[in-house]
PDB file of N, CA and C in Angstrom:
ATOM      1  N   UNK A   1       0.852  -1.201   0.000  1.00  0.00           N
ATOM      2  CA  UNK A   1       0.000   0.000   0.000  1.00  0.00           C
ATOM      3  C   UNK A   1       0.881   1.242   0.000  1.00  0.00           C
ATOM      4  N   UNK A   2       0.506   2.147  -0.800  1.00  0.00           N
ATOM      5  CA  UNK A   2       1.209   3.050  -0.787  1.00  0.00           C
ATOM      6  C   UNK A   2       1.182   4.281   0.708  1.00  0.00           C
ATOM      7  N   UNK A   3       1.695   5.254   0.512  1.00  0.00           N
ATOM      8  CA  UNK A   3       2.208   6.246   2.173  1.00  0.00           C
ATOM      9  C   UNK A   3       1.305   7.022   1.722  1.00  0.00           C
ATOM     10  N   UNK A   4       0.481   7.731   2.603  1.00  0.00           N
ATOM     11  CA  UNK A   4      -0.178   9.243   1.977  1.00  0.00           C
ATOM     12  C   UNK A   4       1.323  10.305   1.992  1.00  0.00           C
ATOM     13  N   UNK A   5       1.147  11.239   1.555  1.00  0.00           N
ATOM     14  CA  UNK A   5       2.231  12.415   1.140  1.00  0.00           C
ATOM     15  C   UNK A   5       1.244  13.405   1.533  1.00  0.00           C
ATOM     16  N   UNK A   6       1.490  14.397   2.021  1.00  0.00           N
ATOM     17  CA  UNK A   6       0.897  15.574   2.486  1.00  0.00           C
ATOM     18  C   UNK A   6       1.751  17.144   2.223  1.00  0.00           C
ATOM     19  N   UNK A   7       1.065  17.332   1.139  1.00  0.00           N
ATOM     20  CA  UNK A   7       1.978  18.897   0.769  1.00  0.00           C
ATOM     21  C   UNK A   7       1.656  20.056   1.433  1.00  0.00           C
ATOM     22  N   UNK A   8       2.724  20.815   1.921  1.00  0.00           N
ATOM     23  CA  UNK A   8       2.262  21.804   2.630  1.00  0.00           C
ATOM     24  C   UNK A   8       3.477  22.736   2.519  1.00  0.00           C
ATOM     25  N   UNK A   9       3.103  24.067   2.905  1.00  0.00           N
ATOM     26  CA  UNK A   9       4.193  25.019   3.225  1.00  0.00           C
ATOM     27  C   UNK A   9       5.009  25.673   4.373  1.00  0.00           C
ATOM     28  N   UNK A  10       5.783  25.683   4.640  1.00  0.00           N
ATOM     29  CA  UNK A  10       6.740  26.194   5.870  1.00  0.00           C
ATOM     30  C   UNK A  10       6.549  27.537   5.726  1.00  0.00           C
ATOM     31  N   UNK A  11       6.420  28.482   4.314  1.00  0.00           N
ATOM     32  CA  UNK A  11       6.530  29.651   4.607  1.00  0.00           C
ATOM     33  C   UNK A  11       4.993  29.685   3.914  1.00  0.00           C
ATOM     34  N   UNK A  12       4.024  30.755   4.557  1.00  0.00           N
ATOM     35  CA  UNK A  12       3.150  31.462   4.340  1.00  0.00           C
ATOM     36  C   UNK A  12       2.903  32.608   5.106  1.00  0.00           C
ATOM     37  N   UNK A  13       2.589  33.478   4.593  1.00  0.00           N
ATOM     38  CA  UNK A  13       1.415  34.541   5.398  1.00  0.00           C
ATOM     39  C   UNK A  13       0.638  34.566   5.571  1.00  0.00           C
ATOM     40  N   UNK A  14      -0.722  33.519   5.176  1.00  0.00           N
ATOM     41  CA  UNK A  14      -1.930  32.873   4.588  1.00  0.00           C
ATOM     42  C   UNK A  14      -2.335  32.386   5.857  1.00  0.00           C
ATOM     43  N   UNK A  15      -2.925  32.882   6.833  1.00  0.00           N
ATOM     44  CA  UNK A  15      -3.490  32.574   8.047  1.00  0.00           C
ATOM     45  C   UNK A  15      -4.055  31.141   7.755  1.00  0.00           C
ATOM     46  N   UNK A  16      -4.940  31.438   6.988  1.00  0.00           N
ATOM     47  CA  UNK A  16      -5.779  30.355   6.577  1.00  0.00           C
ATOM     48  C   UNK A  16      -5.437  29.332   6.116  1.00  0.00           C
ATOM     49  N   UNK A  17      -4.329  28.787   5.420  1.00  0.00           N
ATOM     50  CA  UNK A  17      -3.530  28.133   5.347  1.00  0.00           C
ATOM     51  C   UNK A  17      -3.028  27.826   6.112  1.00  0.00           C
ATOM     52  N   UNK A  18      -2.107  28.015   7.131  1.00  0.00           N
ATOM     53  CA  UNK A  18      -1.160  28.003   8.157  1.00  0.00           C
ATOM     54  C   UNK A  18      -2.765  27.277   8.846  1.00  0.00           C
ATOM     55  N   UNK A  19      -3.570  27.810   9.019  1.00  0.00           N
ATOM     56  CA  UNK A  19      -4.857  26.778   9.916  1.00  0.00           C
ATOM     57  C   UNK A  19      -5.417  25.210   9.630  1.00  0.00           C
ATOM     58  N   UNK A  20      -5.308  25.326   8.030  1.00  0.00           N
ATOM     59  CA  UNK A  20      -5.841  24.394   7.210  1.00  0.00           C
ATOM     60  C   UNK A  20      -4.460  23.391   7.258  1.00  0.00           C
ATOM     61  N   UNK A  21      -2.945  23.497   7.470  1.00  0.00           N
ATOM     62  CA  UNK A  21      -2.086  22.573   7.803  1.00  0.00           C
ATOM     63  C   UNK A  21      -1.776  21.820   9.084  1.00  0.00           C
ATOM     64  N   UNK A  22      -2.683  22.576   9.768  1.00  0.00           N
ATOM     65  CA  UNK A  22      -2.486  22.573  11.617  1.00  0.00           C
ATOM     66  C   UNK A  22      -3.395  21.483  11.778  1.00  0.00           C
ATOM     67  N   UNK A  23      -4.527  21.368  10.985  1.00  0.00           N
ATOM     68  CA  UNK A  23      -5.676  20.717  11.216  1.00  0.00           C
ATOM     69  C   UNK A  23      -5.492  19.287  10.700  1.00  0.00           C
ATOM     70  N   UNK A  24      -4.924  19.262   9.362  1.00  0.00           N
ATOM     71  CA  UNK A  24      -4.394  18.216   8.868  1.00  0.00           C
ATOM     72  C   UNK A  24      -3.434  17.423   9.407  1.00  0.00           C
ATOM     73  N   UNK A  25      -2.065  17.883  10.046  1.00  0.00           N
ATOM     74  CA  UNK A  25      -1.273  17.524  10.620  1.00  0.00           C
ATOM     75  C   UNK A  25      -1.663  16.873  12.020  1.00  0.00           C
ATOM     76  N   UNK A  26      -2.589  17.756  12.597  1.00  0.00           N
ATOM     77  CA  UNK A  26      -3.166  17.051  13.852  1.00  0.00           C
ATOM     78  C   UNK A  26      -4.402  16.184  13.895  1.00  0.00           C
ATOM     79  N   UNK A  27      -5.090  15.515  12.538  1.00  0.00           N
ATOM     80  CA  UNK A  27      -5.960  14.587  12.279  1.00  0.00           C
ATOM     81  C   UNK A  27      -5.249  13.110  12.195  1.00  0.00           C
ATOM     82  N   UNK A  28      -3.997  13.717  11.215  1.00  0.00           N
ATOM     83  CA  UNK A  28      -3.335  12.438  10.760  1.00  0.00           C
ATOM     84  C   UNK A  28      -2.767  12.194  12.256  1.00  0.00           C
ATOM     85  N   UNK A  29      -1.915  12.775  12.625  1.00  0.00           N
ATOM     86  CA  UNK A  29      -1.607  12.137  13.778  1.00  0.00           C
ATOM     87  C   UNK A  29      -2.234  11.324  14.731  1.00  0.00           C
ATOM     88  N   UNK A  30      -3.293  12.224  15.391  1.00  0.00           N
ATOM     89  CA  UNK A  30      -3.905  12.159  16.290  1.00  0.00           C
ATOM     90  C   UNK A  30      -4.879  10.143  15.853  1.00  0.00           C
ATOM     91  N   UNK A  31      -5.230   9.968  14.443  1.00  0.00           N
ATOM     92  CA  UNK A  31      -5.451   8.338  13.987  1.00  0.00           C
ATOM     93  C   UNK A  31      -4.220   8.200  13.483  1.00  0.00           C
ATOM     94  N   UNK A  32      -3.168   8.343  13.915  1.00  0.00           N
ATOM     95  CA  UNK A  32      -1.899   7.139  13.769  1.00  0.00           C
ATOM     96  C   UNK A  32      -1.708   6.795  12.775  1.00  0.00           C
ATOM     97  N   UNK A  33      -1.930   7.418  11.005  1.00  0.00           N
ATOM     98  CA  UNK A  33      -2.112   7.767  10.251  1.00  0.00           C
ATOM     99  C   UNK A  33      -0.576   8.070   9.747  1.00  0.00           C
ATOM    100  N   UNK A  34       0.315   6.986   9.215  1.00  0.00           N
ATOM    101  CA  UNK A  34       1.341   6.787   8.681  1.00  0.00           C
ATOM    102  C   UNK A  34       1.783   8.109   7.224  1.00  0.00           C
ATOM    103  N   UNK A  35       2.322   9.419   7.463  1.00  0.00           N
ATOM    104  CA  UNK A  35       2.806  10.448   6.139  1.00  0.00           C
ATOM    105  C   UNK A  35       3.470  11.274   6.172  1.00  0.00           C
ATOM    106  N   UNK A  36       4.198  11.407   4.985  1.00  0.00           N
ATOM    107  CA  UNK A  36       5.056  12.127   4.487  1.00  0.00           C
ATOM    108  C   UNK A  36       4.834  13.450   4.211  1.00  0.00           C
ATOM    109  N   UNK A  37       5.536  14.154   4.941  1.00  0.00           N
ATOM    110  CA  UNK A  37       5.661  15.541   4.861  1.00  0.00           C
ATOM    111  C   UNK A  37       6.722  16.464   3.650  1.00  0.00           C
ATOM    112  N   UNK A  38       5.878  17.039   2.691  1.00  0.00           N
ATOM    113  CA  UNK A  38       6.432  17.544   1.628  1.00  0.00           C
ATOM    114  C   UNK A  38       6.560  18.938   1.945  1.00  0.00           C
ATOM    115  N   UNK A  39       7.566  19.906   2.098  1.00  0.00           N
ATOM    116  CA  UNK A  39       7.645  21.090   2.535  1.00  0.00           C
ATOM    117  C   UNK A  39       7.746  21.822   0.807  1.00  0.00           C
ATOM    118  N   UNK A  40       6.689  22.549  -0.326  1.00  0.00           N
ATOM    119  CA  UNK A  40       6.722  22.812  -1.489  1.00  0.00           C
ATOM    120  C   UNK A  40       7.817  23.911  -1.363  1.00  0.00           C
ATOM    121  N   UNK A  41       7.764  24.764  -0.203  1.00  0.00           N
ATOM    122  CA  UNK A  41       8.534  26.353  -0.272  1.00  0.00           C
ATOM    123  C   UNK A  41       9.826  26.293  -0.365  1.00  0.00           C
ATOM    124  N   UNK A  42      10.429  24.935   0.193  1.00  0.00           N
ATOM    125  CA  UNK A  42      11.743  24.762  -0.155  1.00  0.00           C
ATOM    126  C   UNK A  42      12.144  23.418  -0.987  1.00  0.00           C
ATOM    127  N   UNK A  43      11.546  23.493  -2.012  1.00  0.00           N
ATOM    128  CA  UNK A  43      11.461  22.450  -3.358  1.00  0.00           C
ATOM    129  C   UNK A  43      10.634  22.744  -4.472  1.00  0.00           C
ATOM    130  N   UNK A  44      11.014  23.464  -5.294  1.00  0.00           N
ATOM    131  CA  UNK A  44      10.460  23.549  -6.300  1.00  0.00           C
ATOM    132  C   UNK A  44       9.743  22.689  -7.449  1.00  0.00           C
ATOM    133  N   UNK A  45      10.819  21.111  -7.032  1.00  0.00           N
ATOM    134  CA  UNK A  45       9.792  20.079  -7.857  1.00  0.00           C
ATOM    135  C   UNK A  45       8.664  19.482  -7.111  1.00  0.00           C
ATOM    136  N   UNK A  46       8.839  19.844  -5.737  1.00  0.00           N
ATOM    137  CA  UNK A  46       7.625  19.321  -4.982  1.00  0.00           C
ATOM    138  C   UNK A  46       6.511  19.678  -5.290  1.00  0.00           C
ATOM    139  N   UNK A  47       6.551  21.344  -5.321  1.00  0.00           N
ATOM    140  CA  UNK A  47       5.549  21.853  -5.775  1.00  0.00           C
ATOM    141  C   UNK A  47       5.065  21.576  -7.097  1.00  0.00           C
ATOM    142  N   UNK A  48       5.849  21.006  -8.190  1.00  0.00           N
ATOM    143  CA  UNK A  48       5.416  21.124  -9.654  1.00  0.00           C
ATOM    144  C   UNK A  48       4.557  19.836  -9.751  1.00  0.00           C
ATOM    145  N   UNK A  49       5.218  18.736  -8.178  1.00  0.00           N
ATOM    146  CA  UNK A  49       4.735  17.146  -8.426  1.00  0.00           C
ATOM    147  C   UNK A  49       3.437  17.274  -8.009  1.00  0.00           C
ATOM    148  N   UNK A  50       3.655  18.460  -6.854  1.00  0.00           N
ATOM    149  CA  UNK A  50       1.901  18.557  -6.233  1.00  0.00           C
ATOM    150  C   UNK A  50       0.873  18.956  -7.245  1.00  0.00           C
ATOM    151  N   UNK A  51       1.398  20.114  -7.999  1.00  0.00           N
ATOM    152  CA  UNK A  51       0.409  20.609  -8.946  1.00  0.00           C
ATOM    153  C   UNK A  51       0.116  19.781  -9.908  1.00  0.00           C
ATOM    154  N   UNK A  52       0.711  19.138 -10.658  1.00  0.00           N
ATOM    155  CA  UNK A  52       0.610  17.905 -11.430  1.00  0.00           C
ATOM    156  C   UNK A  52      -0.695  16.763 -11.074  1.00  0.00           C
ATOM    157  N   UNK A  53      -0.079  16.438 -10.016  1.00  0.00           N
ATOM    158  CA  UNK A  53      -1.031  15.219  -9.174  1.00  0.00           C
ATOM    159  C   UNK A  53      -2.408  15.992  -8.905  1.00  0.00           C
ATOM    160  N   UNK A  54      -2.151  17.244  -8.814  1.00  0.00           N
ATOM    161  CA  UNK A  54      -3.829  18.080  -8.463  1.00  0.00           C
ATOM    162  C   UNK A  54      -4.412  18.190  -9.791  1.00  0.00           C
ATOM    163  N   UNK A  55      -3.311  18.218 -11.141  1.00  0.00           N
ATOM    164  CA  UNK A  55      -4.113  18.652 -12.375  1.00  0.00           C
ATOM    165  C   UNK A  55      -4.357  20.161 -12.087  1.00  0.00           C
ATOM    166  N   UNK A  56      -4.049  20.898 -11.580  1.00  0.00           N
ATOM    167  CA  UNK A  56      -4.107  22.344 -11.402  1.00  0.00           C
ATOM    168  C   UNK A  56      -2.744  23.408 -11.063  1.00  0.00           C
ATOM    169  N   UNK A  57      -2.230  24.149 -12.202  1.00  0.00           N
ATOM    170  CA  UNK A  57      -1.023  24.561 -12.349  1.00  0.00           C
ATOM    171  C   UNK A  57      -1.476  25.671 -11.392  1.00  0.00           C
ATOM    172  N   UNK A  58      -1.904  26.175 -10.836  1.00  0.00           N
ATOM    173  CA  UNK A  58      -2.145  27.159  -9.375  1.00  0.00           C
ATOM    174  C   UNK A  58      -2.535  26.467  -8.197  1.00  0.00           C
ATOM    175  N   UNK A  59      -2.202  25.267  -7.884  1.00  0.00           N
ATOM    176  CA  UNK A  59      -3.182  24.588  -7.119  1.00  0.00           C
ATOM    177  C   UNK A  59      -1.985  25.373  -5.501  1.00  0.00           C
ATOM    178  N   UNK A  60      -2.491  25.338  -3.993  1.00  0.00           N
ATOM    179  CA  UNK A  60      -1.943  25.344  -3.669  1.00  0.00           C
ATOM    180  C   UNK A  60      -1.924  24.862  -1.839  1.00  0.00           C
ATOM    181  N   UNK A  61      -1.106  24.453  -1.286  1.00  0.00           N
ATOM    182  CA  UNK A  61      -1.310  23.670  -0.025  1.00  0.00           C
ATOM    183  C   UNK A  61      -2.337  24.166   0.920  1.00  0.00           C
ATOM    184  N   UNK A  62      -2.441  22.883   1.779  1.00  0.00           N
ATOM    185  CA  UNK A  62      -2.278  21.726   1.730  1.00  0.00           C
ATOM    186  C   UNK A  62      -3.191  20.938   0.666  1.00  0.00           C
ATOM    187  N   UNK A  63      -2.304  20.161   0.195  1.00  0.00           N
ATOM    188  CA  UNK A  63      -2.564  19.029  -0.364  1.00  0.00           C
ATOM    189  C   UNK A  63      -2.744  17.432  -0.117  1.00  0.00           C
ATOM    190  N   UNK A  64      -3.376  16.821  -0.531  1.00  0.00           N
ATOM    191  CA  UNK A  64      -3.226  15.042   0.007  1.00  0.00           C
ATOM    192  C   UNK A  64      -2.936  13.843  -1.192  1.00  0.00           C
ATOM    193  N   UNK A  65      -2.433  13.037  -1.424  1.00  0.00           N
ATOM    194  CA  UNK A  65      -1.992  12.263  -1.979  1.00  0.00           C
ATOM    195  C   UNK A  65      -1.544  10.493  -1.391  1.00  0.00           C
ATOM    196  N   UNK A  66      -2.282  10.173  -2.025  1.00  0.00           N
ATOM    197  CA  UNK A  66      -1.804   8.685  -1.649  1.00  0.00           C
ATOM    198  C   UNK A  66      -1.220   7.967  -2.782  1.00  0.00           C
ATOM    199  N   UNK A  67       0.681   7.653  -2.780  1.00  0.00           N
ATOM    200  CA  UNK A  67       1.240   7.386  -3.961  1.00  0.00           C
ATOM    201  C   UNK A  67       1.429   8.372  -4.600  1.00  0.00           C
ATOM    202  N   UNK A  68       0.681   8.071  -6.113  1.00  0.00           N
ATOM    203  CA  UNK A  68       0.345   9.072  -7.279  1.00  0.00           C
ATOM    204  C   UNK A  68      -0.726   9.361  -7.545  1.00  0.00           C
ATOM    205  N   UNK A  69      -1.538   8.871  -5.993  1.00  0.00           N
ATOM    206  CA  UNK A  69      -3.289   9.236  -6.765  1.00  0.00           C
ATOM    207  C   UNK A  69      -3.271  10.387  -5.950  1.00  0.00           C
ATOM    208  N   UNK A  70      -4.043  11.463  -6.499  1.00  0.00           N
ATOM    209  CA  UNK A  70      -4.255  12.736  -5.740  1.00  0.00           C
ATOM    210  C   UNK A  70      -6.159  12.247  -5.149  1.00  0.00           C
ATOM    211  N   UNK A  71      -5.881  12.530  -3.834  1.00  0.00           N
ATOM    212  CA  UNK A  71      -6.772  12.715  -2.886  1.00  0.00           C
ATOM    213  C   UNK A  71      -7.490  13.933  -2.575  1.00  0.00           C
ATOM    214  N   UNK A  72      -7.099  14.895  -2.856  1.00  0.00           N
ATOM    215  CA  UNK A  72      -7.742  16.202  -2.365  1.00  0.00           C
ATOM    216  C   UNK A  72      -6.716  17.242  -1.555  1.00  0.00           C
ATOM    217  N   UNK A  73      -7.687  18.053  -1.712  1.00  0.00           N
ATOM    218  CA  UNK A  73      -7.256  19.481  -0.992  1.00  0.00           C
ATOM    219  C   UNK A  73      -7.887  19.546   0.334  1.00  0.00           C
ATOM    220  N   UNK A  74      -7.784  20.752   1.220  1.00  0.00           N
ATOM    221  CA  UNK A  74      -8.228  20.972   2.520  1.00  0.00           C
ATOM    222  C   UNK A  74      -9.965  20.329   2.473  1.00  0.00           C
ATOM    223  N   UNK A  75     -10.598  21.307   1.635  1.00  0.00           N
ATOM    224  CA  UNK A  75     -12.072  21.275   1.765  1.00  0.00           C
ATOM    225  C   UNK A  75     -12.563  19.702   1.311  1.00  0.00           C
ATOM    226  N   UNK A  76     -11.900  18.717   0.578  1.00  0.00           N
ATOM    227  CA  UNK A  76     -12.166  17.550   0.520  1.00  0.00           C
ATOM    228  C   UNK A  76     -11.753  16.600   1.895  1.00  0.00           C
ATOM    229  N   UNK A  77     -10.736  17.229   2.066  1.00  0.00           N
ATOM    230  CA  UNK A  77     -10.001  16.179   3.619  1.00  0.00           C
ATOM    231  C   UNK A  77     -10.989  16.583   4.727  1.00  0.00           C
ATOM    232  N   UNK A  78     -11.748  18.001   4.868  1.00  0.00           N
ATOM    233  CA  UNK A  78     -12.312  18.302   5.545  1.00  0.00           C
ATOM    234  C   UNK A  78     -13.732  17.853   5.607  1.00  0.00           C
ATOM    235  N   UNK A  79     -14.302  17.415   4.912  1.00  0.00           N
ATOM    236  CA  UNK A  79     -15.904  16.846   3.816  1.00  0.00           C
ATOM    237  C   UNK A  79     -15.266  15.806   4.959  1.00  0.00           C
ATOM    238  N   UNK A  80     -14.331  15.004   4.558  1.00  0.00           N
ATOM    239  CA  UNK A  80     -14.022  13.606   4.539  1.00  0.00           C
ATOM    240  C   UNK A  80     -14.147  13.054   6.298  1.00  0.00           C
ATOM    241  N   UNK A  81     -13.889  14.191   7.475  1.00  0.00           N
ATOM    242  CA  UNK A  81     -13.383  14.179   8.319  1.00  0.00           C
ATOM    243  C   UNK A  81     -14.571  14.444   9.262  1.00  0.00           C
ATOM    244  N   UNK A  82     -15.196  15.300   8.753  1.00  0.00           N
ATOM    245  CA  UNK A  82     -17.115  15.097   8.988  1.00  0.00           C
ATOM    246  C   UNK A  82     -17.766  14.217   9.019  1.00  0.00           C
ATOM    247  N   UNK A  83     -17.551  13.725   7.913  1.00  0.00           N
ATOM    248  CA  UNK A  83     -18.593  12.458   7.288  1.00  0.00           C
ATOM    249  C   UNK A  83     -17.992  11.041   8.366  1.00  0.00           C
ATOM    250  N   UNK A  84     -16.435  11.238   8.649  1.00  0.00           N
ATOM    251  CA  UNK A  84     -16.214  10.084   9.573  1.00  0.00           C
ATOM    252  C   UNK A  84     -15.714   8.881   8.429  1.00  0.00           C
ATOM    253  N   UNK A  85     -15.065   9.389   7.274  1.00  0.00           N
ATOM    254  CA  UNK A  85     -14.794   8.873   6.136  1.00  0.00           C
ATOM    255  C   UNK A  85     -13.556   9.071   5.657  1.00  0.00           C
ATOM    256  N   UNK A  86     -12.293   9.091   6.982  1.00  0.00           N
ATOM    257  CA  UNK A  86     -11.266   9.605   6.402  1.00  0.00           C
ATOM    258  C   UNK A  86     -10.402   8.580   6.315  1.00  0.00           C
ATOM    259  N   UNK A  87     -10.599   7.570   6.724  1.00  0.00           N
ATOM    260  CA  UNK A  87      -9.727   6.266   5.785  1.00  0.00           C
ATOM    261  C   UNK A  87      -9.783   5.775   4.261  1.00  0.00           C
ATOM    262  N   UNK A  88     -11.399   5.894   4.047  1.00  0.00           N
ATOM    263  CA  UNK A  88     -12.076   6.001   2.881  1.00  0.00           C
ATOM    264  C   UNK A  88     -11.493   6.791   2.213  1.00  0.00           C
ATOM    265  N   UNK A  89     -11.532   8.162   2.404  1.00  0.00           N
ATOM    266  CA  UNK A  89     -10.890   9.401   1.600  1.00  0.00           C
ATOM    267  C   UNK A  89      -9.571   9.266   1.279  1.00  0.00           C
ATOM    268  N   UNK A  90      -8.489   8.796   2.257  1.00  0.00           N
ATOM    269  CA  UNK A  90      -7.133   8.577   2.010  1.00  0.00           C
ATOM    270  C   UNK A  90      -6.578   7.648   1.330  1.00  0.00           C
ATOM    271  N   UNK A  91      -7.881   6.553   1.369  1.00  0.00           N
ATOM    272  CA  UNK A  91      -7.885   5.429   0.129  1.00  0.00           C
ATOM    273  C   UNK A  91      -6.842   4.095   1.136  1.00  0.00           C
ATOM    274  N   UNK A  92      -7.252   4.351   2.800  1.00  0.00           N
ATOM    275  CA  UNK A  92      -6.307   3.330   3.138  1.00  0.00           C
ATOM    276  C   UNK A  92      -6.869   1.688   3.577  1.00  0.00           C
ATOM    277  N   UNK A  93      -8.365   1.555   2.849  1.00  0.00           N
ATOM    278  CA  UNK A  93      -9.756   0.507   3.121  1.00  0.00           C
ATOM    279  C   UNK A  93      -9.149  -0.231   1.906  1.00  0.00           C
TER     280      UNK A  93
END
């Protein structure tokens, strides 16, 4: 089975962002939730692999990925996390 990958940024000004990584970071953890932390701001191909895998050349963190399948953005991980469907969502069933 593949690792989820989780793209995100070290540098923002983007409150909202900086919230939307806090939340993610402390979901996965908090279910023991095995991933890789992609820092895009200091990797430029990270970012090009994230945008790629999103299909959206502006796309921008956080992101989710399991492998090479793209999983979603905040507002999908967040859908997912409601519903009580976030193994489902991460594709780890």
């Amino acid at each position: 089975m593949s690792k989820i990958t989780y793209y995100y940024t070290s540098v923002s000004s983007n409150l909202e962002i900086k919230k939307h990584q806090q939340k993610i970071d402390m979901i996965l953890s908090s279910k023991k939730i095995d991933f890789d932390k992609v820092d895009i701001s200091t990797d430029a191909e990270a970012k090009n692999k994230m945008r790629e895998l999103a299909g959206d050349p502006k796309a921008l963190p956080p992101q989710l990925c399991n492998g090479d399948t793209y999983l979603g953005d905040f507002s999908a991980f967040d859908a997912a996390v409601e519903a009580e469907e976030i193994e489902e969502f991460l594709k780890l069933k």
